[in-house]
Protein backbone atom coordinates (compact mmCIF):
# COMPACT_ATOMS: atom_id res chain seq x y z
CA UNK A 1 94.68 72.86 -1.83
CA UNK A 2 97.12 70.82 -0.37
CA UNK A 3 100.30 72.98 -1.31
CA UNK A 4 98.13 75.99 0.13
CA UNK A 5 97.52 74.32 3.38
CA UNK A 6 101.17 72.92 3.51
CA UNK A 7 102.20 77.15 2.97
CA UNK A 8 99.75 77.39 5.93
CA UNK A 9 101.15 75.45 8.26
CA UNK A 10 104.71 77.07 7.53
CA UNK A 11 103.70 80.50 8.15
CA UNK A 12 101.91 79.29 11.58
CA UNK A 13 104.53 77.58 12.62
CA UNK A 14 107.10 80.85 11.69
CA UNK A 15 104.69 83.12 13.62
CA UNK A 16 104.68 80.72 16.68
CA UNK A 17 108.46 80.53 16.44
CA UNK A 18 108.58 84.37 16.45
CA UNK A 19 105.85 84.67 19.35
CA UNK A 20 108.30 82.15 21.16
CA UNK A 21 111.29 84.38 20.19
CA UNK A 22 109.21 88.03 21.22
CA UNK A 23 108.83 86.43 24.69
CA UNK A 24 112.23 85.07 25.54
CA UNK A 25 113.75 88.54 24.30
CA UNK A 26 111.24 90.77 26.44
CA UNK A 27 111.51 88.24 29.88
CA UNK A 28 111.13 90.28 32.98
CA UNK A 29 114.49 91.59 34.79
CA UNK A 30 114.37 92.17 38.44
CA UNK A 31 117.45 95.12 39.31
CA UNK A 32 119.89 95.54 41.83
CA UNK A 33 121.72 98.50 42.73
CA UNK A 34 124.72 96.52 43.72
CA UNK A 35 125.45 93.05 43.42
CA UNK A 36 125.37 92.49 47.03
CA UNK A 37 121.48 92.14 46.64
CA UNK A 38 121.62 89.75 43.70
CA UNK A 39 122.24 86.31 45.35
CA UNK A 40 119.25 86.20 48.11
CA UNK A 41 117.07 87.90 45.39
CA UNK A 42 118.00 85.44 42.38
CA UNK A 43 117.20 82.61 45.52
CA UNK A 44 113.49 83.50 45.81
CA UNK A 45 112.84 84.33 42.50
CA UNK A 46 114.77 81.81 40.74
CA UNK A 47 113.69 81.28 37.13
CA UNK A 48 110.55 83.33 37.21
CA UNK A 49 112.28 86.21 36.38
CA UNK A 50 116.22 87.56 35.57
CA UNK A 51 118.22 89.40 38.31
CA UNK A 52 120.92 92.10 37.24
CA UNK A 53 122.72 93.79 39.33
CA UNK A 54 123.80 97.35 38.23
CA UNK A 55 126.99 98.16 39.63
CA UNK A 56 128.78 95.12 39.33
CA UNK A 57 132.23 95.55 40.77
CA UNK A 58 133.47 96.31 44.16
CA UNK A 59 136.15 98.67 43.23
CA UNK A 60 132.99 100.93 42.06
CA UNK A 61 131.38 103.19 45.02
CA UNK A 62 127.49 103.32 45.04
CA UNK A 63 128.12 106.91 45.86
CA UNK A 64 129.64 108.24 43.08
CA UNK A 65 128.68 105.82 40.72
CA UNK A 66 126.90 107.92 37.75
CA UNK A 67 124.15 105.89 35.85
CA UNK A 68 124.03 105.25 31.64
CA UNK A 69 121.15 105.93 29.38
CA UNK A 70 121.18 102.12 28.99
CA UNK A 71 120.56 101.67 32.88
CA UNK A 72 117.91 104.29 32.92
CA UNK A 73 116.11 102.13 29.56
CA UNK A 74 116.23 99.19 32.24
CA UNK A 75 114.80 100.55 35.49
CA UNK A 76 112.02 101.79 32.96
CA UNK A 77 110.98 98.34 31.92
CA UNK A 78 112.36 96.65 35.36
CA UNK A 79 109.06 95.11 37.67
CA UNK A 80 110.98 95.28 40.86
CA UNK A 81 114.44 96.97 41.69
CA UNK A 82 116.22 96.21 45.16
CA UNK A 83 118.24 99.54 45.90
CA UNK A 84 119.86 99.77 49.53
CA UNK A 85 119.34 103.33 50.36
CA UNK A 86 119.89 105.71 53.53
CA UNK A 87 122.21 107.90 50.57
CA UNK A 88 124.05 104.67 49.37
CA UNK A 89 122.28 104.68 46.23
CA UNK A 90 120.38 107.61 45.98
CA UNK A 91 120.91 107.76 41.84
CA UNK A 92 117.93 104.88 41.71
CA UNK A 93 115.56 107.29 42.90
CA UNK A 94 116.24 110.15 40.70
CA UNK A 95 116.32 107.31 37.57
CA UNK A 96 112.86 105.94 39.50
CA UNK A 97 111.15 109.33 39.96
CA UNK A 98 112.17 109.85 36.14
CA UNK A 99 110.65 106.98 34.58
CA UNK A 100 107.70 106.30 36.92
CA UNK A 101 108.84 103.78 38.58
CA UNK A 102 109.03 104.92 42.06
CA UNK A 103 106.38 101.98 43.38
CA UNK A 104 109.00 99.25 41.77
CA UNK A 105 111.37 100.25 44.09
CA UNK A 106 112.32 98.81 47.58
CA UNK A 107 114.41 100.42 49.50
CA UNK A 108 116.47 98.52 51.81
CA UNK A 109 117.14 100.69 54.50
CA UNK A 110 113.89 103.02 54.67
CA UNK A 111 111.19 100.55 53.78
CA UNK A 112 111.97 97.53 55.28
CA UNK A 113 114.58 98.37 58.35
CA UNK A 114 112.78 101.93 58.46
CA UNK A 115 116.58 103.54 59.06
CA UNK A 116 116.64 107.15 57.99
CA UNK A 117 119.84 108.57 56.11
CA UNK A 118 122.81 108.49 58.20
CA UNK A 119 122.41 105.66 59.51
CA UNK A 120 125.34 102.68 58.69
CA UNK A 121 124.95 102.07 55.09
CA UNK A 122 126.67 98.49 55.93
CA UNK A 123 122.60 96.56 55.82
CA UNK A 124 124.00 93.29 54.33
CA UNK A 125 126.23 92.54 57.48
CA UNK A 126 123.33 91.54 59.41
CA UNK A 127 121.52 88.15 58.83
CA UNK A 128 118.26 89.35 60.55
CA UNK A 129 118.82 92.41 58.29
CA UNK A 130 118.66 89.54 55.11
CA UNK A 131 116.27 87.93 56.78
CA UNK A 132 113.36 90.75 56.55
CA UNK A 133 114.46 91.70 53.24
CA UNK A 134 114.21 87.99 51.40
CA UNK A 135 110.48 88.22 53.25
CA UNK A 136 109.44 91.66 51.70
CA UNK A 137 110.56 90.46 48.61
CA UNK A 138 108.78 86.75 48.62
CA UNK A 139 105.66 88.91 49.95
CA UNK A 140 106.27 91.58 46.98
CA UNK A 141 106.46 89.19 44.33
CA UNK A 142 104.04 86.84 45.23
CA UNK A 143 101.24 89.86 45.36
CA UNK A 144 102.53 90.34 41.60
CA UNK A 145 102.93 86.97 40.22
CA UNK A 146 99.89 84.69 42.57
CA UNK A 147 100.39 81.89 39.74
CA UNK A 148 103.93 81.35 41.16
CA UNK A 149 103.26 81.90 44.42
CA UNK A 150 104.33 78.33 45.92
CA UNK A 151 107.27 78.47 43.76
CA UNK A 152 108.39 81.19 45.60
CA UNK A 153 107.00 80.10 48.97
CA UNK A 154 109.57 77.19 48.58
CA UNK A 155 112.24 79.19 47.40
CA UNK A 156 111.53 81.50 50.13
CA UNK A 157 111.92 79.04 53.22
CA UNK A 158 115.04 76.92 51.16
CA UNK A 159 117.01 80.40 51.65
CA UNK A 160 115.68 81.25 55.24
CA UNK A 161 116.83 78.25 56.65
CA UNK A 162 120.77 78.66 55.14
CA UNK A 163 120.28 82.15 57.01
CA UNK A 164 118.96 80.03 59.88
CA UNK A 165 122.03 78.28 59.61
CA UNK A 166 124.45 81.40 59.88
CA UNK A 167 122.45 82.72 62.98
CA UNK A 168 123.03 79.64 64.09
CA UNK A 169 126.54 79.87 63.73
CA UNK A 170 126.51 83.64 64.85
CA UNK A 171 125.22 82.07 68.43
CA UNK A 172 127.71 79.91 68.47
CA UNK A 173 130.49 82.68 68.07
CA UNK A 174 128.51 85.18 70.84
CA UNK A 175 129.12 82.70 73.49
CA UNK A 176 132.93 83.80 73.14
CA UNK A 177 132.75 86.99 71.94
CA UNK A 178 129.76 88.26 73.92
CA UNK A 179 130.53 91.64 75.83
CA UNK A 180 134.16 92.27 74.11
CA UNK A 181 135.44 95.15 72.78
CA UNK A 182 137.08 96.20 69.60
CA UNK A 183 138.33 98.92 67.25
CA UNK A 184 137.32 99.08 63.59
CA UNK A 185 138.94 100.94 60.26
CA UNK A 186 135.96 101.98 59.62
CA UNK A 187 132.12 100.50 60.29
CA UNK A 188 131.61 98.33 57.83
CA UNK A 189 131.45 95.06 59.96
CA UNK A 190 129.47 97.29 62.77
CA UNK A 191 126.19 95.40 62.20
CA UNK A 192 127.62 91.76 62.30
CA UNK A 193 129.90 92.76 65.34
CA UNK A 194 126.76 94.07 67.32
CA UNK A 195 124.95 90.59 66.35
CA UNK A 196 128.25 89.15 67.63
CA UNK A 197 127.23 91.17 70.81
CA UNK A 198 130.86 92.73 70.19
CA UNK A 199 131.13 96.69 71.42
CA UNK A 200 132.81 98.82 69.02
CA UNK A 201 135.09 101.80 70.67
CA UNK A 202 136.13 104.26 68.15
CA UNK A 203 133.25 105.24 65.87
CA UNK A 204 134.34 108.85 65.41
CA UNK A 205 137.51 107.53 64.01
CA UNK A 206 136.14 104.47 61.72
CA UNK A 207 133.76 107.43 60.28
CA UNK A 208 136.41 109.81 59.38
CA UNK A 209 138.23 106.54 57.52
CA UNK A 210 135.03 105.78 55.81
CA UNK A 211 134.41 109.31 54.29
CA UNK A 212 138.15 109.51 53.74
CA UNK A 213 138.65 112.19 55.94
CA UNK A 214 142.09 112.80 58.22
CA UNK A 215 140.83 111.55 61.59
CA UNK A 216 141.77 114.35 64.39
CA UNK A 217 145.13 113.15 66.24
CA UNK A 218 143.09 112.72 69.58
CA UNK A 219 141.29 109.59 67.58
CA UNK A 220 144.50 108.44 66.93
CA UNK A 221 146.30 108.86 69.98
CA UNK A 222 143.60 106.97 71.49
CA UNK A 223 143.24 104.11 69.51
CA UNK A 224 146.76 103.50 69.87
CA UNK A 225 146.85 104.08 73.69
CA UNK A 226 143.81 101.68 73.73
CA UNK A 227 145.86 99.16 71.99
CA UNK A 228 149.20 99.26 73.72
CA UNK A 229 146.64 98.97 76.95
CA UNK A 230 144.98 96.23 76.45
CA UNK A 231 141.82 99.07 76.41
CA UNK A 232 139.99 96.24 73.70
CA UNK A 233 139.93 92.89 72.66
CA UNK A 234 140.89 93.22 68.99
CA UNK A 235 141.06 95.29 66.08
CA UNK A 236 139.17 95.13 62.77
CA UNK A 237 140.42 95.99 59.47
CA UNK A 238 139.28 96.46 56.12
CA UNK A 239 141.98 94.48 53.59
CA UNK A 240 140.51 96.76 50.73
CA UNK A 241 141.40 100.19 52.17
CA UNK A 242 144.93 101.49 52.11
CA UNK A 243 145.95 104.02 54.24
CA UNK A 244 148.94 105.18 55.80
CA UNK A 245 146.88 106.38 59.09
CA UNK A 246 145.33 102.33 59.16
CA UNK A 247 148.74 100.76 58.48
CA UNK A 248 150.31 103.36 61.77
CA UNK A 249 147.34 101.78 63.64
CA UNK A 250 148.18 97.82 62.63
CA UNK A 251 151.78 98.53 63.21
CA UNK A 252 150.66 100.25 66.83
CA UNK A 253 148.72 96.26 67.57
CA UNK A 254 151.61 93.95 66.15
């Protein structure tokens, strides 16, 4: 009897070990288009859940990036996927739409900003952009997981106030760049140079860049006129984009 309960106990404590093993393996992933979403995601859910972020490196463009079986298998079993949208990502709604998941999906740009496509993709520049994203999300997940919901309530104000902190800082930067003007390689620091209360002078020619288009020789003529005239206060460039038009341009300020 003993030997039988001893055989017992073994095979419980296998099964539990297994149980413990089945759980771990199948642990909830939360999804990111990009990994620019992964940091104040991972922040409010912290260990209640894993973050991935789908297209991992920045030489990769969201646009053309072309999703793997293996990415579809996750958005299937994903609880929540952070996408930024406004055609920046549009591939996570076809992958949604196929696996019906469309209600797991929030979309950056259209249902929390309530931009329509078109609009600058660039969301992440702004802090008060961050800011109402990291609350739809707290709100989103604590609706799902109520157990958890102080966890996340803490989590939730811990990462407002380090975005308090860089509005802070923002002010503090307005005060000298308030009401200046500036050209841009293209409009990917729009948003932050509008919180900056910074005026930007040449968006028909930072859009051609950005869609790697020629821009029309009028853009450029002006740009460098506007320079060489003192027409704006500086000019901002994107280190990650060569091209020979940009370089004439940096040449025209030095």
């Amino acid at each position: 009897m003993k030997r039988k309960r001893y055989i017992f106990g073994i095979l419980l404590l296998s099964l539990l070990l297994l149980v413990g093993c089945s759980k771990q393996s199948t642990e909830k992933t939360i999804l990111t288009t990009t990994n620019t979403y992964y940091e104040p995601v991972k922040s409010i859910v912290g260990n209640k859940y894993k973050v991935q972020s789908i297209v991992k490196s920045v030489n990769v463009d969201p646009h053309s990036y072309t999703p793997t079986a293996d990415v579809s298998q996750k958005v299937a079993k994903a609880p929540l996927i952070i996408s930024n949208g406004i055609g920046y990502d549009d591939w996570i709604n076809k992958l949604a739409e196929a696996n019906n998941k469309q209600d797991s999906v929030i979309n950056f740009g259209s249902d929390v900003l309530h931009y329509k496509d078109g609009a600058n993709e660039h969301l992440w520049f702004s802090v008060s952009h961050m800011k109402l994203l990291t609350k739809t999300l707290y709100e989103r997940v604590s609706e799902s997981d109520n157990l958890n919901k102080k966890y996340y309530k803490n989590n939730y104000h811990k990462y407002n106030q380090k975005l308090d902190k860089l509005i802070d800082k923002e002010s503090q930067i307005k005060k000298d760049l308030n009401e200046k003007n500036a050209y841009v390689t293209e409009p990917l620091p729009d948003y932050l140079l509008k919180d900056l209360g910074v005026t930007v002078k040449d968006n028909h020619f930072a859009k051609s860049i950005e869609d790697g288009t020629d821009p029309s020789i009028k853009d450029i003529k002006d740009i460098q006129n506007g320079l060489k005239n003192h027409q704006v206060d500086f000019l901002v460039v994107n280190k990650q984009v060569h091209s020979s038009i940009v370089n004439k341009i940096k040449q025209t300020n030095s």
